[in-house]
C-alpha atoms as a PDB file:
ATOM      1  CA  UNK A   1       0.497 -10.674  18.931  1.00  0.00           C
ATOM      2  CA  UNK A   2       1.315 -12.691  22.418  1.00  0.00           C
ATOM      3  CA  UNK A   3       3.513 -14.955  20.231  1.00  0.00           C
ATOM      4  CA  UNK A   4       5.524 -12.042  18.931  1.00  0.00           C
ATOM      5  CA  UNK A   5       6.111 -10.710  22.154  1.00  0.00           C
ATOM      6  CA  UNK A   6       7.556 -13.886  23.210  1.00  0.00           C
ATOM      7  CA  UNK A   7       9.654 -14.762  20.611  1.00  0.00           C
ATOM      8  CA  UNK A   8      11.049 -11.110  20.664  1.00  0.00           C
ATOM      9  CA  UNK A   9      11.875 -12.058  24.747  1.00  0.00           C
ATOM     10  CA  UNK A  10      13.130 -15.408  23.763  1.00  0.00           C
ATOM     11  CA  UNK A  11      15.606 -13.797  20.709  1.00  0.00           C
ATOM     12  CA  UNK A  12      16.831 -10.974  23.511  1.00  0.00           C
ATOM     13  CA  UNK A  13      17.677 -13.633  25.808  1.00  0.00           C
ATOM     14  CA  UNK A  14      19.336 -15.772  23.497  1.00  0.00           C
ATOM     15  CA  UNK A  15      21.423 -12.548  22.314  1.00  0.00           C
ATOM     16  CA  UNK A  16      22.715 -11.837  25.808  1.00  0.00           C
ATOM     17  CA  UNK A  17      23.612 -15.483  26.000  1.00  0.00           C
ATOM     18  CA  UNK A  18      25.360 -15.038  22.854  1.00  0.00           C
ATOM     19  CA  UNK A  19      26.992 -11.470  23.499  1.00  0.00           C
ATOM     20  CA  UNK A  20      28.280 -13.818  27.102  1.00  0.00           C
ATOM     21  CA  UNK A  21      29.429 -16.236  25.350  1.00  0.00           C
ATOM     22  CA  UNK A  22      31.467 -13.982  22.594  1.00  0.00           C
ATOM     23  CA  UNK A  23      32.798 -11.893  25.500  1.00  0.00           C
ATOM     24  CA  UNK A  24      34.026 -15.314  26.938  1.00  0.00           C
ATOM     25  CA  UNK A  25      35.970 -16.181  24.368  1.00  0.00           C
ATOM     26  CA  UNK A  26      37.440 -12.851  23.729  1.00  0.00           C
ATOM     27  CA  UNK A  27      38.838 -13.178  27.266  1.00  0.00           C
ATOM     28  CA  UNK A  28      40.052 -16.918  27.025  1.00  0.00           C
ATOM     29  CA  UNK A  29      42.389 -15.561  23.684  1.00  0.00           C
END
C-alpha cells in the first residue's frame, strides 16, 4: 500500500514537470 502511495506522488510530480515543460515550449513557439 506505502509503495502505491508513493509512486502515485512520484507520477503527480513527474506530470507537473511535464505539464511545465509542455507549457514551456508552447511559449518558446
Amino acid at each position: 500500500m506505502v509503495q502505491l502511495e508513493q509512486l502515485l506522488k512520484d507520477g503527480t510530480k513527474e506530470h507537473i514537470e511535464w505539464k511545465k515543460t509542455k507549457e514551456t515550449k508552447e511559449i518558446k513557439k
